[in-house]
PDB file of N, CA and C in Angstrom:
ATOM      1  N   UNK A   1       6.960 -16.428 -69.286  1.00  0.00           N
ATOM      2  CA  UNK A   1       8.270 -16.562 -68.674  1.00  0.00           C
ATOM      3  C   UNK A   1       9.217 -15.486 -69.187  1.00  0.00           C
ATOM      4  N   UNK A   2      10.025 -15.028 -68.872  1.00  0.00           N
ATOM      5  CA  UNK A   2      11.103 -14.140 -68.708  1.00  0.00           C
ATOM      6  C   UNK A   2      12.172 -14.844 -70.092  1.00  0.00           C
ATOM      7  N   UNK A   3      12.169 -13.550 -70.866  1.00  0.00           N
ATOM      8  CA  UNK A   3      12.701 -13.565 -72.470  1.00  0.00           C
ATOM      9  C   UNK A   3      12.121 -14.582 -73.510  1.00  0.00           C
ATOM     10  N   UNK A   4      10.580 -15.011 -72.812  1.00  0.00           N
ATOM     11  CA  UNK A   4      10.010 -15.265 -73.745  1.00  0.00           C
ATOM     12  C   UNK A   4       9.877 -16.714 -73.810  1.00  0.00           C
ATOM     13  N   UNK A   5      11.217 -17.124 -73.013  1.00  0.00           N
ATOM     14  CA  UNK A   5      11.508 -19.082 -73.147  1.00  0.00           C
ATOM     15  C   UNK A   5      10.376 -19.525 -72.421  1.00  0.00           C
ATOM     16  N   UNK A   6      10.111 -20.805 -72.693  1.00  0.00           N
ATOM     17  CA  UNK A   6       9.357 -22.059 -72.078  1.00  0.00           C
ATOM     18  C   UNK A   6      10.111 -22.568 -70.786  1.00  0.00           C
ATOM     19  N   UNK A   7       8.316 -22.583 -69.953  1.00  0.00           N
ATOM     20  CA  UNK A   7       8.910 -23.470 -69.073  1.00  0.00           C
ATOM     21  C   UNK A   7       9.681 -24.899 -69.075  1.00  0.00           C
ATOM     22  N   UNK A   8      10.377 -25.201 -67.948  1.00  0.00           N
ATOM     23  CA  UNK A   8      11.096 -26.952 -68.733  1.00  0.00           C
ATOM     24  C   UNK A   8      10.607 -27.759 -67.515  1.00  0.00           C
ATOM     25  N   UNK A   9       9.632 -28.670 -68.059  1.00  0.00           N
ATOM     26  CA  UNK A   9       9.040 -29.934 -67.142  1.00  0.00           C
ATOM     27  C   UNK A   9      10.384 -30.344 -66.521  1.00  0.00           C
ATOM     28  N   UNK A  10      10.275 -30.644 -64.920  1.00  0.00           N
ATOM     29  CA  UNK A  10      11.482 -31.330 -65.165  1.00  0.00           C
ATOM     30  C   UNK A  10      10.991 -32.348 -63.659  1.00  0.00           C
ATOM     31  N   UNK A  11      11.514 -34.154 -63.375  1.00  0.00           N
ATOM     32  CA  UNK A  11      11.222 -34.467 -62.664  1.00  0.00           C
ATOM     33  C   UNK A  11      12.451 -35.300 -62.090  1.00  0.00           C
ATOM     34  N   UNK A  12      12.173 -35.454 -60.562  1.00  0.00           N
ATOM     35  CA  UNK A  12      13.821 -35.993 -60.250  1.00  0.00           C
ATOM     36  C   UNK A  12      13.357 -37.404 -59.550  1.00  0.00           C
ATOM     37  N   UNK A  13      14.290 -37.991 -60.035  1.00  0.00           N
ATOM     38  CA  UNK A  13      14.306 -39.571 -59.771  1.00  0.00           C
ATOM     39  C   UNK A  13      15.215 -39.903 -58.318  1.00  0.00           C
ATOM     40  N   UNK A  14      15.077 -40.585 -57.362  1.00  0.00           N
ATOM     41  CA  UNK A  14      15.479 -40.781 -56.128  1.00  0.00           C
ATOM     42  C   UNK A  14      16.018 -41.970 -56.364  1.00  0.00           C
ATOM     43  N   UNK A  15      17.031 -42.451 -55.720  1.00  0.00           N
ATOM     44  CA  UNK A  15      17.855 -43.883 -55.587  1.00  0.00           C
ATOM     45  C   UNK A  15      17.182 -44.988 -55.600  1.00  0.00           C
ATOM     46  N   UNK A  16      15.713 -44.484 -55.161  1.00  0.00           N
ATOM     47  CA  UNK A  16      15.226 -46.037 -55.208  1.00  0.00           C
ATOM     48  C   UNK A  16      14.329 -46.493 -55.971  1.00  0.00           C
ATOM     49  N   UNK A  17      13.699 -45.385 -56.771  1.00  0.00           N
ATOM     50  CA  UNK A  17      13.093 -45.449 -58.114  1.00  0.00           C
ATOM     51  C   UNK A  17      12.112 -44.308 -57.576  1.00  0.00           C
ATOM     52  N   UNK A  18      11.617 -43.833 -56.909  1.00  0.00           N
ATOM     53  CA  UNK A  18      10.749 -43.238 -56.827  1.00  0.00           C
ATOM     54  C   UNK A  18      10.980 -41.786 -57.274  1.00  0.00           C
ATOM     55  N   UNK A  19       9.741 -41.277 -57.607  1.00  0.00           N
ATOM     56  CA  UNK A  19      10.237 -39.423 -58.479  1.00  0.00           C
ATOM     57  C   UNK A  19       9.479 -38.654 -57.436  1.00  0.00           C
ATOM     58  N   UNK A  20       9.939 -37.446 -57.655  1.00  0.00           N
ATOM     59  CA  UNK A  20       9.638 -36.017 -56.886  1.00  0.00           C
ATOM     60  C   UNK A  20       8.870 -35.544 -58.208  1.00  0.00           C
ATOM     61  N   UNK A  21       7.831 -35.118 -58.763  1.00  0.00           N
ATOM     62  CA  UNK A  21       7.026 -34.004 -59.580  1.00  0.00           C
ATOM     63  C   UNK A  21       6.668 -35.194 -60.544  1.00  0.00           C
ATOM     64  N   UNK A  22       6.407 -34.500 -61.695  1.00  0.00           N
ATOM     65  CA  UNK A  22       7.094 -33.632 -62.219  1.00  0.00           C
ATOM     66  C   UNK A  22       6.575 -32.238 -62.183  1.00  0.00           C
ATOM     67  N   UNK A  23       7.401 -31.342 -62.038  1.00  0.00           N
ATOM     68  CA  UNK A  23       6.880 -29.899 -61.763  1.00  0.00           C
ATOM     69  C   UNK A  23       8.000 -29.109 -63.002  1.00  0.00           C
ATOM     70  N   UNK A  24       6.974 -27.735 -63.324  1.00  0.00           N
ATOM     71  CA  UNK A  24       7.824 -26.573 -64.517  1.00  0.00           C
ATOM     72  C   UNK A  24       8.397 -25.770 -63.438  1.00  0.00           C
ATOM     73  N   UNK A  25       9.422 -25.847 -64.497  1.00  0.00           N
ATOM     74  CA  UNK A  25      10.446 -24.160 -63.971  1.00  0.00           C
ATOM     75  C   UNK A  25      11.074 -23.380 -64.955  1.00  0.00           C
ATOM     76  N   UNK A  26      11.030 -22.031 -64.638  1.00  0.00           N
ATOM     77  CA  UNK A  26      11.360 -21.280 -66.071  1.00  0.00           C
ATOM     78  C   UNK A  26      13.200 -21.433 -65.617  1.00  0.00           C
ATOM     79  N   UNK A  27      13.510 -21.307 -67.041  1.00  0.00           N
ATOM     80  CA  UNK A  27      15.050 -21.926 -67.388  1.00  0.00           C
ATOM     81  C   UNK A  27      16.178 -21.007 -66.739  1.00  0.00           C
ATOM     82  N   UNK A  28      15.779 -19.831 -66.156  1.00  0.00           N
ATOM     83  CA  UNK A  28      16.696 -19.488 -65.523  1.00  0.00           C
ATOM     84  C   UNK A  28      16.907 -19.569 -63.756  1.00  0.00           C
ATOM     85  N   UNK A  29      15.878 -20.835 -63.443  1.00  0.00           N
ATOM     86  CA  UNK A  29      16.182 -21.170 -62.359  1.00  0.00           C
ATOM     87  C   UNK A  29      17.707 -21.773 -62.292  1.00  0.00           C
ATOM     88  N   UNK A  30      18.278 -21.614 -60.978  1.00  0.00           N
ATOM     89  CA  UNK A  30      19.816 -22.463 -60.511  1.00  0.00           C
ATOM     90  C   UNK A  30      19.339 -23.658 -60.018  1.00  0.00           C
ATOM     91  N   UNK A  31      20.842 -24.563 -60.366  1.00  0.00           N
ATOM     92  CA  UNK A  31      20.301 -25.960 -59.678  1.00  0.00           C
ATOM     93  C   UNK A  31      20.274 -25.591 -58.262  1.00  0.00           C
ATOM     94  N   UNK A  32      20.546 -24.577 -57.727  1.00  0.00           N
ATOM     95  CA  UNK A  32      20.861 -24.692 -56.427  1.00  0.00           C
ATOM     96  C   UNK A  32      19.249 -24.713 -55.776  1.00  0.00           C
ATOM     97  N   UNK A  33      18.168 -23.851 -56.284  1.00  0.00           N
ATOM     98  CA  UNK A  33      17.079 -23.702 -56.353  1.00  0.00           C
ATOM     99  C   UNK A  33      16.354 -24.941 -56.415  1.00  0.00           C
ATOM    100  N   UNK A  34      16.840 -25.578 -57.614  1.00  0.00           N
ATOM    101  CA  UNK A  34      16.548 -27.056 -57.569  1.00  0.00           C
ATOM    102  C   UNK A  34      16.586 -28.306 -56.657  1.00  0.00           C
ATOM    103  N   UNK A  35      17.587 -27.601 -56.572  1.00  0.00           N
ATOM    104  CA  UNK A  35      18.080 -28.730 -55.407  1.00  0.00           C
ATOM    105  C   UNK A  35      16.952 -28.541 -53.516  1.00  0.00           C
ATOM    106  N   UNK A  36      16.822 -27.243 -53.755  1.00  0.00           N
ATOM    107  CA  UNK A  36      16.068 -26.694 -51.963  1.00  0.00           C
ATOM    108  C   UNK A  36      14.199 -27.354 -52.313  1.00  0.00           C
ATOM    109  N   UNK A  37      14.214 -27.799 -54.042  1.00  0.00           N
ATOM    110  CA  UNK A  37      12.976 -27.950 -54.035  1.00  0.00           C
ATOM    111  C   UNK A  37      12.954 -29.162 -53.920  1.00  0.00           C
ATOM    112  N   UNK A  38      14.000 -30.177 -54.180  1.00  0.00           N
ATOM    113  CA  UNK A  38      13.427 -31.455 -53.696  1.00  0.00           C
ATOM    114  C   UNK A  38      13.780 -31.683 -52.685  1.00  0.00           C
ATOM    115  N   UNK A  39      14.436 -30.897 -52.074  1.00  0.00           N
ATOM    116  CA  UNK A  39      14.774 -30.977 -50.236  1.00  0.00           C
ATOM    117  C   UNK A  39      13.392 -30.868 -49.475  1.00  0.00           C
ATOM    118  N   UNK A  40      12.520 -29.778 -49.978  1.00  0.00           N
ATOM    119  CA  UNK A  40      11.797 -29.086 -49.174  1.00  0.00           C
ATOM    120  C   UNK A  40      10.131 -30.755 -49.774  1.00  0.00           C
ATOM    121  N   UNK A  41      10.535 -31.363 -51.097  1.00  0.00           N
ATOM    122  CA  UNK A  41       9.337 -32.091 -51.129  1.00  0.00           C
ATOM    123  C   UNK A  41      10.201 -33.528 -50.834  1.00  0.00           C
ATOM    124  N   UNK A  42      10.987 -34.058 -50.050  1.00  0.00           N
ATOM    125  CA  UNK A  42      11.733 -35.104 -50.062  1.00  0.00           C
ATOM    126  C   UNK A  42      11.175 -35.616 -48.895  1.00  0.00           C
ATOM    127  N   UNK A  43      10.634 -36.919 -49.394  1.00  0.00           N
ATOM    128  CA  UNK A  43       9.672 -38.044 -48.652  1.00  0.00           C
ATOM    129  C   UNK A  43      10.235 -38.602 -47.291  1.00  0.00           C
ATOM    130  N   UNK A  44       9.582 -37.987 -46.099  1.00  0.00           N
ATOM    131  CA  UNK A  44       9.938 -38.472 -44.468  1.00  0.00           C
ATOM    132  C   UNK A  44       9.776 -40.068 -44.664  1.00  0.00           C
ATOM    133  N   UNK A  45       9.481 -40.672 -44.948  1.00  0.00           N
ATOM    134  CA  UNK A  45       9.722 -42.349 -44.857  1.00  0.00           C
ATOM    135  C   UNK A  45      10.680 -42.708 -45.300  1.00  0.00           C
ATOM    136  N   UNK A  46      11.859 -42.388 -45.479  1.00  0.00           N
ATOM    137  CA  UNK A  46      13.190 -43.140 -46.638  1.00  0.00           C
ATOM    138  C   UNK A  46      13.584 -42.739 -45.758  1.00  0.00           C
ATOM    139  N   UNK A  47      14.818 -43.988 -45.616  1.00  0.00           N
ATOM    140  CA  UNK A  47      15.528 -43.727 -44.558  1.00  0.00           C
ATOM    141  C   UNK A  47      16.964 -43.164 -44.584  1.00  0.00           C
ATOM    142  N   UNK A  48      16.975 -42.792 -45.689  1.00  0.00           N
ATOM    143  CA  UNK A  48      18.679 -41.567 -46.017  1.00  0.00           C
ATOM    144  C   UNK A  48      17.558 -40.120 -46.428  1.00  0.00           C
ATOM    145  N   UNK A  49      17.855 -39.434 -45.607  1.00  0.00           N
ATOM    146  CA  UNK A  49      17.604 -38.006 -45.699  1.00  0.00           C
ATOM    147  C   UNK A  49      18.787 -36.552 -45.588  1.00  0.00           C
ATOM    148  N   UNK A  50      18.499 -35.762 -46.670  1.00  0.00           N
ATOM    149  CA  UNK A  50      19.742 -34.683 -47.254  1.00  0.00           C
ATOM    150  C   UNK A  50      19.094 -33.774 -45.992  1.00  0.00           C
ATOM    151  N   UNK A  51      20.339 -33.237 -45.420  1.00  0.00           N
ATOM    152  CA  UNK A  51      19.789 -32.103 -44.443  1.00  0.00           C
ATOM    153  C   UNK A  51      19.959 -31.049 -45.217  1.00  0.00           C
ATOM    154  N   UNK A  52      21.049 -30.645 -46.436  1.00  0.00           N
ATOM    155  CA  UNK A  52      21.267 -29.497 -47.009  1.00  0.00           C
ATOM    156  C   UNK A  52      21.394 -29.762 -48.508  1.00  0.00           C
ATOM    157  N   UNK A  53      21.743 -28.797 -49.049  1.00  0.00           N
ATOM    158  CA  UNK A  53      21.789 -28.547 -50.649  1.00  0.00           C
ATOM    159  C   UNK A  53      23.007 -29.101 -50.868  1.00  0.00           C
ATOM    160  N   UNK A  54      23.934 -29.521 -49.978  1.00  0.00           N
ATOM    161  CA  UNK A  54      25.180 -29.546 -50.197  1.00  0.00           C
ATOM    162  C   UNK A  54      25.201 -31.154 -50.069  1.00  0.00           C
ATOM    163  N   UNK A  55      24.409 -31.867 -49.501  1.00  0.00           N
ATOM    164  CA  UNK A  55      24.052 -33.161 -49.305  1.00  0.00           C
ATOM    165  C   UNK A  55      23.473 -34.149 -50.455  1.00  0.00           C
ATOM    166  N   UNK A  56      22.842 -33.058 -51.672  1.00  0.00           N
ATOM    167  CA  UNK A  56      22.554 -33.726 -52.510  1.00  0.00           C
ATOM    168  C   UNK A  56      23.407 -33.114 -54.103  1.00  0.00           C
ATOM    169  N   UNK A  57      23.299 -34.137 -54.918  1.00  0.00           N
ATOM    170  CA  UNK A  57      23.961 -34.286 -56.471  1.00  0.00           C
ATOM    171  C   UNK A  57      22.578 -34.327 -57.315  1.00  0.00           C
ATOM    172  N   UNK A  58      22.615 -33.590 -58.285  1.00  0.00           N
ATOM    173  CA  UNK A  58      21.604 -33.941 -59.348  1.00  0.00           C
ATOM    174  C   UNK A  58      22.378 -34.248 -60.586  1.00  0.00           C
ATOM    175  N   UNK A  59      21.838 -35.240 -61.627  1.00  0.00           N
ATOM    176  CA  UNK A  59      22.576 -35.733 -62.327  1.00  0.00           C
ATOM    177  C   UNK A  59      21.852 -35.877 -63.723  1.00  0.00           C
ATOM    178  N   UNK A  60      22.066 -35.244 -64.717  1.00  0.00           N
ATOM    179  CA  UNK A  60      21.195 -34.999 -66.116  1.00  0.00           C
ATOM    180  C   UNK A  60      22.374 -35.711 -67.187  1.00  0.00           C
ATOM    181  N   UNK A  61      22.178 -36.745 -67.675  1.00  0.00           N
ATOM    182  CA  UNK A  61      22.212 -37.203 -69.269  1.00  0.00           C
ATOM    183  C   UNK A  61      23.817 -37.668 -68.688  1.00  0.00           C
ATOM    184  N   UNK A  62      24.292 -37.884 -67.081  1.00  0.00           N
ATOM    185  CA  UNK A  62      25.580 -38.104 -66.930  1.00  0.00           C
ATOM    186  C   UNK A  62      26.473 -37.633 -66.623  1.00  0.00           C
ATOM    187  N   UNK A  63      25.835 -36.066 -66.418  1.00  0.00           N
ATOM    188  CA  UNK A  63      26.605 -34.935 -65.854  1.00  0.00           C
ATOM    189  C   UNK A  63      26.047 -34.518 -64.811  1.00  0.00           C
ATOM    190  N   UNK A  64      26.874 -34.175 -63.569  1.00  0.00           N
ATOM    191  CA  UNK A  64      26.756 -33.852 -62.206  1.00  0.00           C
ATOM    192  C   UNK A  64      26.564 -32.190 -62.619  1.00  0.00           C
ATOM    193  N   UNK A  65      25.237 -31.963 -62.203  1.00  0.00           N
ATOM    194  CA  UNK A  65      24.742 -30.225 -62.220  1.00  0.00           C
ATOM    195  C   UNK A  65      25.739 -29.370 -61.034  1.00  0.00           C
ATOM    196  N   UNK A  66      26.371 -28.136 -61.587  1.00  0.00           N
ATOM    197  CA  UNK A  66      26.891 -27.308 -60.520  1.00  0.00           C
ATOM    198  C   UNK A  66      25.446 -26.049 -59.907  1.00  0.00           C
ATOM    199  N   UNK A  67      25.706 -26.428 -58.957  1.00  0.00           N
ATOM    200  CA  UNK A  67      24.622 -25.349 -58.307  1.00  0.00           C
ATOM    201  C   UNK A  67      24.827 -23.974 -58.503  1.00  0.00           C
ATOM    202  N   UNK A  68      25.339 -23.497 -59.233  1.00  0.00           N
ATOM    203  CA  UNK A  68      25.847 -22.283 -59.712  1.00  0.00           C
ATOM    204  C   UNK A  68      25.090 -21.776 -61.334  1.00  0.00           C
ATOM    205  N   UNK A  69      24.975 -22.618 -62.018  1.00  0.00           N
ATOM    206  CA  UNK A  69      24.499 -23.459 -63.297  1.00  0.00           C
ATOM    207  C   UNK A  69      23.092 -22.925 -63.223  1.00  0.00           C
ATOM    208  N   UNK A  70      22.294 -22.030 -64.503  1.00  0.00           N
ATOM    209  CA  UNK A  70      20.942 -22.679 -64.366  1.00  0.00           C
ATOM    210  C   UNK A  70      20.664 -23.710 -64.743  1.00  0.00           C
ATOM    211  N   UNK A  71      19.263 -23.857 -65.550  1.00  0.00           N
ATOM    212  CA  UNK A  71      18.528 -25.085 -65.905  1.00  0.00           C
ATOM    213  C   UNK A  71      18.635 -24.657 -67.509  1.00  0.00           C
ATOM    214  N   UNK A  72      18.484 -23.738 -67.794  1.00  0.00           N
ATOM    215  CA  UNK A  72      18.676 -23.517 -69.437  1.00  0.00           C
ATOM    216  C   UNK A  72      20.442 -24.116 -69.376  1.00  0.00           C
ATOM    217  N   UNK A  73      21.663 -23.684 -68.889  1.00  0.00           N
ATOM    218  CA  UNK A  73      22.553 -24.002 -69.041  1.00  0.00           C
ATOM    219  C   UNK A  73      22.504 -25.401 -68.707  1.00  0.00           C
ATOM    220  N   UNK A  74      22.269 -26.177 -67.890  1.00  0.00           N
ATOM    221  CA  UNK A  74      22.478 -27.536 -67.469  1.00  0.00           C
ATOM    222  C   UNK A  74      21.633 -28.534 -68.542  1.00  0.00           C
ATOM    223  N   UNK A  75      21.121 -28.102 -69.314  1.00  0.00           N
ATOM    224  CA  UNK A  75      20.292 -28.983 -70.748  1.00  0.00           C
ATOM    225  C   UNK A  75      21.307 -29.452 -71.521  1.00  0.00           C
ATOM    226  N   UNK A  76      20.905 -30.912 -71.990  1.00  0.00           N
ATOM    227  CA  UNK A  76      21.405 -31.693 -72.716  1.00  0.00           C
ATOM    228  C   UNK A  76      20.561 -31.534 -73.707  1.00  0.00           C
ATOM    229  N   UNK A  77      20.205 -31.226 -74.762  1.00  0.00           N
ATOM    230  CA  UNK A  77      19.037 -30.795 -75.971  1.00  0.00           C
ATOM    231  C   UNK A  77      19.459 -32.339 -76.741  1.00  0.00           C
ATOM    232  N   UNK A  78      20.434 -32.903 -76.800  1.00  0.00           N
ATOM    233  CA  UNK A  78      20.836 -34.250 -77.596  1.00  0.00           C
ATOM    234  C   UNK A  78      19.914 -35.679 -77.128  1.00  0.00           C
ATOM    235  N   UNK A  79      19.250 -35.976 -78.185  1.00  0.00           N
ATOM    236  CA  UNK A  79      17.897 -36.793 -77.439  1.00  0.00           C
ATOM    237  C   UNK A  79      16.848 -36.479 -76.701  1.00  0.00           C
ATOM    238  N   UNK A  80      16.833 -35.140 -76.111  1.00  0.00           N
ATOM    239  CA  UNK A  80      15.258 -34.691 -75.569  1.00  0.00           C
ATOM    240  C   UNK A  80      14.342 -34.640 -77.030  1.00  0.00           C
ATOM    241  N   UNK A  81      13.012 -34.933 -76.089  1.00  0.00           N
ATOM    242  CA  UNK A  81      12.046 -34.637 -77.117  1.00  0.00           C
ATOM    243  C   UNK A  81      11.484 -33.584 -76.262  1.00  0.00           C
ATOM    244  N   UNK A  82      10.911 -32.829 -77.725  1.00  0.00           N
ATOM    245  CA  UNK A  82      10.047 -31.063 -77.178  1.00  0.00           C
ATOM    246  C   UNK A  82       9.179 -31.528 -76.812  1.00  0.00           C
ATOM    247  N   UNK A  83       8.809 -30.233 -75.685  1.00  0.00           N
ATOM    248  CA  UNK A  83       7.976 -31.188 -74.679  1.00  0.00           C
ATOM    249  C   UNK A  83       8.386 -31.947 -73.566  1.00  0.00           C
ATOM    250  N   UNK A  84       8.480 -32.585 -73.910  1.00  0.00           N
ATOM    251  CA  UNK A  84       9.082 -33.637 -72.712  1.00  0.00           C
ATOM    252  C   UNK A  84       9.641 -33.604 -71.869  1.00  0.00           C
ATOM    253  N   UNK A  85       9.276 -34.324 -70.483  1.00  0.00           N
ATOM    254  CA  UNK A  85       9.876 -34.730 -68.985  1.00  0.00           C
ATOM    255  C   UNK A  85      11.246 -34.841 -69.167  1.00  0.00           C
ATOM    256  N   UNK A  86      11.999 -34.014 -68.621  1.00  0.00           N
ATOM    257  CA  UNK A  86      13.483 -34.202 -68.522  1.00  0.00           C
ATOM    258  C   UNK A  86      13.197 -35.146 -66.838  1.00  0.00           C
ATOM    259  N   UNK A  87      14.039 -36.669 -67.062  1.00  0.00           N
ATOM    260  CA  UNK A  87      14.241 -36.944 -65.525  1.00  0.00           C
ATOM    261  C   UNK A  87      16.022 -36.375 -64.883  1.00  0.00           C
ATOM    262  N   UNK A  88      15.656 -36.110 -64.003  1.00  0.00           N
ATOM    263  CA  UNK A  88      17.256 -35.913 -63.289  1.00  0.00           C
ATOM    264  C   UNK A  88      17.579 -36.601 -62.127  1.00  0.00           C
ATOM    265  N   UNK A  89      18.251 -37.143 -61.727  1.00  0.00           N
ATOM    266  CA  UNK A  89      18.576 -38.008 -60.751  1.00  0.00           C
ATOM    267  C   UNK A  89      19.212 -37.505 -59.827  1.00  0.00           C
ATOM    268  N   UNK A  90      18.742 -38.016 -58.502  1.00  0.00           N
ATOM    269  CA  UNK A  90      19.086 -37.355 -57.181  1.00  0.00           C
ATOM    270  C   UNK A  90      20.046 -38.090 -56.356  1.00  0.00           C
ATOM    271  N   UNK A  91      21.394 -38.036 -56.089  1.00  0.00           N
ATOM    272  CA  UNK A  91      22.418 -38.588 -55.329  1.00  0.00           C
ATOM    273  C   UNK A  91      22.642 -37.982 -54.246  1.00  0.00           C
ATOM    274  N   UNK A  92      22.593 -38.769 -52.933  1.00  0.00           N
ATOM    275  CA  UNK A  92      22.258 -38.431 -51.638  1.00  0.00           C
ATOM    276  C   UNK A  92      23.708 -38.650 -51.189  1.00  0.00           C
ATOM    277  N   UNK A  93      24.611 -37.572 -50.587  1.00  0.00           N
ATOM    278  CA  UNK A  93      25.987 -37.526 -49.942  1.00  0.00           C
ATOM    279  C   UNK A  93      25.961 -38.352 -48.533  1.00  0.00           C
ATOM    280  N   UNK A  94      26.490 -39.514 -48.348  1.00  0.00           N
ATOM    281  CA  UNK A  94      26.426 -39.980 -47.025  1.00  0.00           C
ATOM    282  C   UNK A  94      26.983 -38.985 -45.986  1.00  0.00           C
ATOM    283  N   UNK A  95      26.525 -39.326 -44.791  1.00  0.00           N
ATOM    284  CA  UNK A  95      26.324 -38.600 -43.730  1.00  0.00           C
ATOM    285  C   UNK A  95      28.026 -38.151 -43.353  1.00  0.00           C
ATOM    286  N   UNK A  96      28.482 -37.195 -42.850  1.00  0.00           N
ATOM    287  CA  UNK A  96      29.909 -36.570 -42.450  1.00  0.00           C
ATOM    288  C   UNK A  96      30.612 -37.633 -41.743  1.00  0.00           C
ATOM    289  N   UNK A  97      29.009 -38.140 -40.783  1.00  0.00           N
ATOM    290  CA  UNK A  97      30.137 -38.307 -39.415  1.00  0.00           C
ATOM    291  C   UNK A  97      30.700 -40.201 -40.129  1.00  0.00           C
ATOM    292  N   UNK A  98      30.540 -40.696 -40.841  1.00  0.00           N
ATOM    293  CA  UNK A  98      30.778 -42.239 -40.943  1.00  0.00           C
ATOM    294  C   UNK A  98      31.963 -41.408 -42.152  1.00  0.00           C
ATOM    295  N   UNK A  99      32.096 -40.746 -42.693  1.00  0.00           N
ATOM    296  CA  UNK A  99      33.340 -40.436 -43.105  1.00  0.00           C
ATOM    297  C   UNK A  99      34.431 -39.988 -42.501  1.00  0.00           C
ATOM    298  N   UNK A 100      33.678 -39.376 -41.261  1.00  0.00           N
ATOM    299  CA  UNK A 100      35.263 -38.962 -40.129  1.00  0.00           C
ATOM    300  C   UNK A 100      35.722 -39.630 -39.600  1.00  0.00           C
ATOM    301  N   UNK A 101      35.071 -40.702 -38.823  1.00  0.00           N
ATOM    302  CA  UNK A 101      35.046 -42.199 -37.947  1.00  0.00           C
ATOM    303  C   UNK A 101      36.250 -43.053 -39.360  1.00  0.00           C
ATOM    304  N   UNK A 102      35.609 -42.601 -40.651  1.00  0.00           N
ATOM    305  CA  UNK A 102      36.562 -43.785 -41.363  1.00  0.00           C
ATOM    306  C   UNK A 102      37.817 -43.082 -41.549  1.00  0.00           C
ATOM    307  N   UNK A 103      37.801 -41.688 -41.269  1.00  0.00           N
ATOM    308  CA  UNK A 103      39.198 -41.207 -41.994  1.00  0.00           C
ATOM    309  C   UNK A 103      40.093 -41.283 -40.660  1.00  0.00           C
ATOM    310  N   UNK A 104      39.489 -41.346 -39.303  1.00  0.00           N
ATOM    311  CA  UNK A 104      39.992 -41.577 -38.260  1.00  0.00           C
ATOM    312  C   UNK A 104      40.705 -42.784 -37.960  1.00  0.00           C
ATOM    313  N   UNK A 105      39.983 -43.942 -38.639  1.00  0.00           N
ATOM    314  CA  UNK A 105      40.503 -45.504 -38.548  1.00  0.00           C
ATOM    315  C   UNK A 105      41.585 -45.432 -39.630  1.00  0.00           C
ATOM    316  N   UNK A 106      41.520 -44.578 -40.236  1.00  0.00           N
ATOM    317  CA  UNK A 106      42.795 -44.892 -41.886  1.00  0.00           C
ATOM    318  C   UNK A 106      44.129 -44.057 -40.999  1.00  0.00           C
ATOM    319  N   UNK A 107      43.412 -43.224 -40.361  1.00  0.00           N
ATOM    320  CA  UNK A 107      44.968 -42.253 -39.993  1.00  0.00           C
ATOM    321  C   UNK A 107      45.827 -42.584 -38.770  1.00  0.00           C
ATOM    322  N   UNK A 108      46.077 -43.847 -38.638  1.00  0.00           N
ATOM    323  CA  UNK A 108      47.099 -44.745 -37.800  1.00  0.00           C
ATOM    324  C   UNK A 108      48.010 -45.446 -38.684  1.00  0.00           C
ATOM    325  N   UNK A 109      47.660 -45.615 -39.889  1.00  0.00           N
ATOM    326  CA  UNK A 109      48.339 -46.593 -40.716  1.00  0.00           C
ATOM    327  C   UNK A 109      49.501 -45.671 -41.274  1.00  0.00           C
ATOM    328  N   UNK A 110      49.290 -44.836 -41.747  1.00  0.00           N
ATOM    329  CA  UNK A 110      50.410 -43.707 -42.416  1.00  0.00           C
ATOM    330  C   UNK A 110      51.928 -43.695 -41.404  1.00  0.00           C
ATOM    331  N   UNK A 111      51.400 -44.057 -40.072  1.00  0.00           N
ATOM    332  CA  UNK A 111      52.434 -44.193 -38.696  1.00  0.00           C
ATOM    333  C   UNK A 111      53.086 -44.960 -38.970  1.00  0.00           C
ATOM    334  N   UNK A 112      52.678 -46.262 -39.566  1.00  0.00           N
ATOM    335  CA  UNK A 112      53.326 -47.462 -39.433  1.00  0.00           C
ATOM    336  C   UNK A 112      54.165 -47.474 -40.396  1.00  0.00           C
ATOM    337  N   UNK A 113      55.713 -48.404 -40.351  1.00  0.00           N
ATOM    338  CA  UNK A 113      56.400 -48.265 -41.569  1.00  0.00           C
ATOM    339  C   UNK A 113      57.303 -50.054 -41.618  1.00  0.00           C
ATOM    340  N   UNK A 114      57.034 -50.324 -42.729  1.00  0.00           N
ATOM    341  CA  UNK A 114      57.335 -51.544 -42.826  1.00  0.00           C
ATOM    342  C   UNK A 114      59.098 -51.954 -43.591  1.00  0.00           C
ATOM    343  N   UNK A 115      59.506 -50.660 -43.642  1.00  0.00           N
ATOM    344  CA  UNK A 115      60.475 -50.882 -44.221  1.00  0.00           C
ATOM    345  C   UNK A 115      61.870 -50.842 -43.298  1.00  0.00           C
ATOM    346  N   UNK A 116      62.644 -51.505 -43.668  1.00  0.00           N
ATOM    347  CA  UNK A 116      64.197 -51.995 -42.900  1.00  0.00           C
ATOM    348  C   UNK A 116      65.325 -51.164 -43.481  1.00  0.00           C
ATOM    349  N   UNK A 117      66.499 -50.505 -43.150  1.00  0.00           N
ATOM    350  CA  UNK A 117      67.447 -49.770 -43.605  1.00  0.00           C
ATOM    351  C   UNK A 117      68.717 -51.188 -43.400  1.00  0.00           C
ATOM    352  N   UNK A 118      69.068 -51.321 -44.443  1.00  0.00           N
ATOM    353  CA  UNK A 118      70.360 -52.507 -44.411  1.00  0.00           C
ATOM    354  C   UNK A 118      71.509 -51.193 -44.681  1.00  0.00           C
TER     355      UNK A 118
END
């Protein structure tokens, strides 16, 4: 690997318990990279599916990974053991359109005004 570092096992956990790998990647992969790889191995039977990179969150030791970030930077070294399966957890962004429909039903109320001028 490139400057010599170790690859880092790393495997991602899905909402409903089920994992993607575990598969190595050398540490200067981006999460963003990360993220297109469990897109590209993300199981057609579940019925919430990420269309983009932007659809999903990965989440290590409690911290939300920036896709900008590699994987050497995004390590928590506090409690890993060498060696060892890092799991990361995969948070699936609900779909646009049930957020527009809701921001559509909220934006009548701002109209309304309940207050009286004495």
């Amino acid at each position: 690997m490139a400057g010599g570092k170790e690859p880092i096992e790393v495997k991602f956990r899905l909402f409903d318990g089920t994992d993607i790998g575990p598969s190595k990647y050398d540490p200067n992969t981006t999460v963003a990279a990360l993220k297109e790889f469990v897109l590209a191995r993300w199981p057609q039977d579940k019925e919430i599916v990420p269309k983009t990179v932007n659809d999903v969150k990965l989440i290590n030791a409690g911290r939300i990974l920036e896709n900008s970030k590699t994987l050497a930077e995004s390590r928590v070294p506090v409690g890993e053991v060498p060696g060892s399966v890092i799991t990361m957890h995969v948070v699936v962004r609900p779909p646009q359109s049930n957020k527009s429909e809701k921001q559509q039903s909220n934006s009548p109320k701002p109209n309304r005004c309940g207050c009286t001028i004495l």
